[in-house]
Protein backbone atom coordinates (compact mmCIF):
# COMPACT_ATOMS: atom_id res chain seq x y z
CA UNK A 1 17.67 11.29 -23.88
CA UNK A 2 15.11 13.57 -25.78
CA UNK A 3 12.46 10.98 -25.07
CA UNK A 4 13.44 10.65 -21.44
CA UNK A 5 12.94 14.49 -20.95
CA UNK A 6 9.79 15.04 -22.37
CA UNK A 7 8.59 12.21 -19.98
CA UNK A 8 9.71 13.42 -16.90
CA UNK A 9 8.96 16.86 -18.15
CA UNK A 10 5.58 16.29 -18.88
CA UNK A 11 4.91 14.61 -15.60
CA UNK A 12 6.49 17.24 -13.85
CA UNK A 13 3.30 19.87 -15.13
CA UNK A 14 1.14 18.45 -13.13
CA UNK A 15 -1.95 20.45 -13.32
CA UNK A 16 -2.32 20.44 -9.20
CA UNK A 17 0.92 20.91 -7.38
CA UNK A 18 1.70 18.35 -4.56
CA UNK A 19 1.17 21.50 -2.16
CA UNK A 20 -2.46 21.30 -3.34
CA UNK A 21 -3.21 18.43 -2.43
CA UNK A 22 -4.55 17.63 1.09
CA UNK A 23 -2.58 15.69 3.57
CA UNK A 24 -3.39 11.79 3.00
CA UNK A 25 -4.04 11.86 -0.62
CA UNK A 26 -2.30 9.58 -1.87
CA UNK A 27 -2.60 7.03 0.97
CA UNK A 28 -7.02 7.68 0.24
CA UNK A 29 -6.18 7.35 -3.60
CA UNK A 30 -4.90 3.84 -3.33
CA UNK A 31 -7.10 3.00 -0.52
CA UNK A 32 -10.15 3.12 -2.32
CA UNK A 33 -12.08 0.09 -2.79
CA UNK A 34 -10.37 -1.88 0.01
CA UNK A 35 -12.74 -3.70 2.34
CA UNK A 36 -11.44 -5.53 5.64
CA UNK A 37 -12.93 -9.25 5.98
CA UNK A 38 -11.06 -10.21 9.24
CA UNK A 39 -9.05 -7.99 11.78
CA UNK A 40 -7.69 -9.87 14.89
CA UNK A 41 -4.65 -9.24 16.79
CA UNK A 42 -1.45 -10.28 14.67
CA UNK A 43 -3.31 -10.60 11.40
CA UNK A 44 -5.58 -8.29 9.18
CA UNK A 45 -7.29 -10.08 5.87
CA UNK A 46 -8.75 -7.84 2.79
CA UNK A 47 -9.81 -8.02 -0.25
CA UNK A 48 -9.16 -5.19 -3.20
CA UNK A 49 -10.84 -5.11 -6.63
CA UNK A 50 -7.93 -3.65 -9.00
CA UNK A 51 -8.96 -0.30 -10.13
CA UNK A 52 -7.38 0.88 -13.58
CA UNK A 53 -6.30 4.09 -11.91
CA UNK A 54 -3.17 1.84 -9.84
CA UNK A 55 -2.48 0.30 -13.50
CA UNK A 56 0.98 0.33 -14.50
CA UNK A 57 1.68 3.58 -17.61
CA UNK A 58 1.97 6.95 -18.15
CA UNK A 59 -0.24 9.78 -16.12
CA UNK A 60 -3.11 11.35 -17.65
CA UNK A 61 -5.10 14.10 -16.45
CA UNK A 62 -8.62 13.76 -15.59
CA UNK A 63 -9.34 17.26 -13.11
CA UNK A 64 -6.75 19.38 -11.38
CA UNK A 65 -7.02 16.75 -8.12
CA UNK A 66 -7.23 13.44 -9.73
CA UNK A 67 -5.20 11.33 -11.52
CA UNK A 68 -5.46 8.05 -13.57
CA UNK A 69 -2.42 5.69 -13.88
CA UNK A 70 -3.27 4.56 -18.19
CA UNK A 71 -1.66 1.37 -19.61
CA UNK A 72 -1.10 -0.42 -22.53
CA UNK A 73 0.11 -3.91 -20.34
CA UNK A 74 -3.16 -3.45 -17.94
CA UNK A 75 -1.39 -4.73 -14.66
CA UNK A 76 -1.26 -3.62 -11.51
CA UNK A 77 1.46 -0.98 -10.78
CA UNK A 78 4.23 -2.54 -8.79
CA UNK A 79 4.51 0.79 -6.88
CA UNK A 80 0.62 0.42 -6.27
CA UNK A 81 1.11 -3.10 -4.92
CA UNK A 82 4.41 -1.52 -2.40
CA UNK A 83 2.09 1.09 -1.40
CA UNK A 84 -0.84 -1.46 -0.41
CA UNK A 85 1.44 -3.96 1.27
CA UNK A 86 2.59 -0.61 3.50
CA UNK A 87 -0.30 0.20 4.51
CA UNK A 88 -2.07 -2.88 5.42
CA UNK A 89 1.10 -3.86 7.05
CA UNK A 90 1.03 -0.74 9.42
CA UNK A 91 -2.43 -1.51 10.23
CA UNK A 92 -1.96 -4.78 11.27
CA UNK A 93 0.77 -3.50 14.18
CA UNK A 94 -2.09 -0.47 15.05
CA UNK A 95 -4.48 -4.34 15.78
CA UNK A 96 -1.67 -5.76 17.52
CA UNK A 97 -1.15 -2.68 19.77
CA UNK A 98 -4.94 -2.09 20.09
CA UNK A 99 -5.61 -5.62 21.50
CA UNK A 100 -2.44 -6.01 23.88
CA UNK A 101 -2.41 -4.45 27.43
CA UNK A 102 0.00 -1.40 26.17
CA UNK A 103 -1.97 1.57 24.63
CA UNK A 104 -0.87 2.13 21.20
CA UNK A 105 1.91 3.49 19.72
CA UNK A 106 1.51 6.97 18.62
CA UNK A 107 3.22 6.44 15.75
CA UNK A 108 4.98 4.26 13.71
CA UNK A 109 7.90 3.92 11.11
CA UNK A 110 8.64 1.71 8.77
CA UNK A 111 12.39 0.62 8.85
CA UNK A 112 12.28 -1.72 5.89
CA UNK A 113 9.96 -3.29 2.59
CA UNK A 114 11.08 -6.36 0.99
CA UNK A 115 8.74 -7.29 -2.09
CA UNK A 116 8.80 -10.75 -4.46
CA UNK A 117 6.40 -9.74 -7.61
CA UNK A 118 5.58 -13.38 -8.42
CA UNK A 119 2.37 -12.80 -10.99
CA UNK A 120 0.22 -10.15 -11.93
CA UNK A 121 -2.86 -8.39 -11.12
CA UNK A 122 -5.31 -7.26 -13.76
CA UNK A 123 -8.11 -4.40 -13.83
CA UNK A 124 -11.14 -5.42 -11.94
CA UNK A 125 -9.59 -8.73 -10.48
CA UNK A 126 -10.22 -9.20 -6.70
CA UNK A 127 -7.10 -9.92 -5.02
CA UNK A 128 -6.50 -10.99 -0.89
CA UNK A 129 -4.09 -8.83 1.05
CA UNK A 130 -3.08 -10.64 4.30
CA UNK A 131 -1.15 -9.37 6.68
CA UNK A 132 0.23 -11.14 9.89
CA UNK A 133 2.12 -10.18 12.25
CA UNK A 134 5.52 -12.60 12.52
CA UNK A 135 7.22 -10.77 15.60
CA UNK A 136 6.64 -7.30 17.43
CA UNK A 137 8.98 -6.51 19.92
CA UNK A 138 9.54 -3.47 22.08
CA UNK A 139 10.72 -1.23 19.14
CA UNK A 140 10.88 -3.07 16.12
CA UNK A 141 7.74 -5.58 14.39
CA UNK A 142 8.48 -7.73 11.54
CA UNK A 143 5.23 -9.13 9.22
CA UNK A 144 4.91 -11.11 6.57
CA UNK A 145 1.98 -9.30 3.80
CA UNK A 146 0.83 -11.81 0.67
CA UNK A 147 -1.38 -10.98 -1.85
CA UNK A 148 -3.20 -13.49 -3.78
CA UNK A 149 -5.81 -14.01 -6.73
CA UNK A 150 -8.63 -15.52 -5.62
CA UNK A 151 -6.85 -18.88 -6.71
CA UNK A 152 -4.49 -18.85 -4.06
CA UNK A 153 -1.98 -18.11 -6.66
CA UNK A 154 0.71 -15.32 -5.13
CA UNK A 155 0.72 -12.06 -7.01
CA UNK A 156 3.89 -10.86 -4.34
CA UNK A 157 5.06 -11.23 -1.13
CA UNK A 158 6.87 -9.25 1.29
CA UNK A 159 8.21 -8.94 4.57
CA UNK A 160 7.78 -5.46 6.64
CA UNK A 161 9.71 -4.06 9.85
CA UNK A 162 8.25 -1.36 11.20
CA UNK A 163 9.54 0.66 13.82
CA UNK A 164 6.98 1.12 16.88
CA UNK A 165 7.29 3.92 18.44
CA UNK A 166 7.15 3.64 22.53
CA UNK A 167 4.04 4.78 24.19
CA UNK A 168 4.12 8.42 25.59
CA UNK A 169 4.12 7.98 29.50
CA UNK A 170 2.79 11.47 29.84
């Protein structure tokens, strides 16, 4: 229990309070490195070079705004990969939206993240995020996000419903 306090402790004194921070942090700090190869309505294709700061570990401080994710297993953090998959997956309903006769949604929600971890992605690996777009109804889309080594071998899967919020008539 000792052990478990001092870990949650320590990580707790973070050197820049979440209030600090600027709005879209974490969403940037993730981001970064991600280049889009295809974008068409229903389906958005990148590809992501692991960093090691989204490697599974303990924090470490590097400067009061930045921090690096440190590991002794040297995989990708399986909280990384849910935080990638929700992303691209809300981008590929903003295509879908852009390219159909509606205007976009304002915003969105996500209702629900279902994630397979089938393998696992090392530092400086390039991996393919595709997201496509299975069904998008009034209110609710549903899309199916793989990531892959550049094998074709599956690193995870998931399937994403999203809750699109109706245009403002105003």
């Amino acid at each position: 229990m000792e052990a478990a306090r001092r870990v949650l402790e320590q990580a707790a004194e973070a050197p820049a309070p979440a209030s600090a921070l600027p709005s879209g942090f974490y969403d940037a700090f993730v981001l970064r490195g991600i280049r889009v190869e295809a974008a068409e309505p229903g389906r958005l294709l990148c590809r992501f070079t692991v960093p090691s700061r989204l490697l599974v570990g303990r924090f470490a401080s590097h400067n009061s705004l930045m921090w690096e994710l440190k590991n002794s297993g040297g995989f990708l953090h399986g909280g990384a990969t849910a935080s990638l998959i929700h992303l691209v997956a809300s981008a590929v309903f903003h295509i879908r939206t852009t390219a159909a006769a509606d205007p976009p949604s304002a915003s969105s929600s996500p209702l629900e993240m279902n994630i397979s971890y089938l393998d696992a992605a090392f530092p400086d690996e390039e991996i393919e995020i595709e997201a496509k777009v299975l069904r998008a109804g009034k209110a609710v889309g549903v899309a199916l996000v793989d990531l892959k080594k550049k094998s074709g071998k599956l690193i995870a899967q998931a399937r994403y419903s999203n809750y699109l919020a109706p245009s403002s008539k105003l």
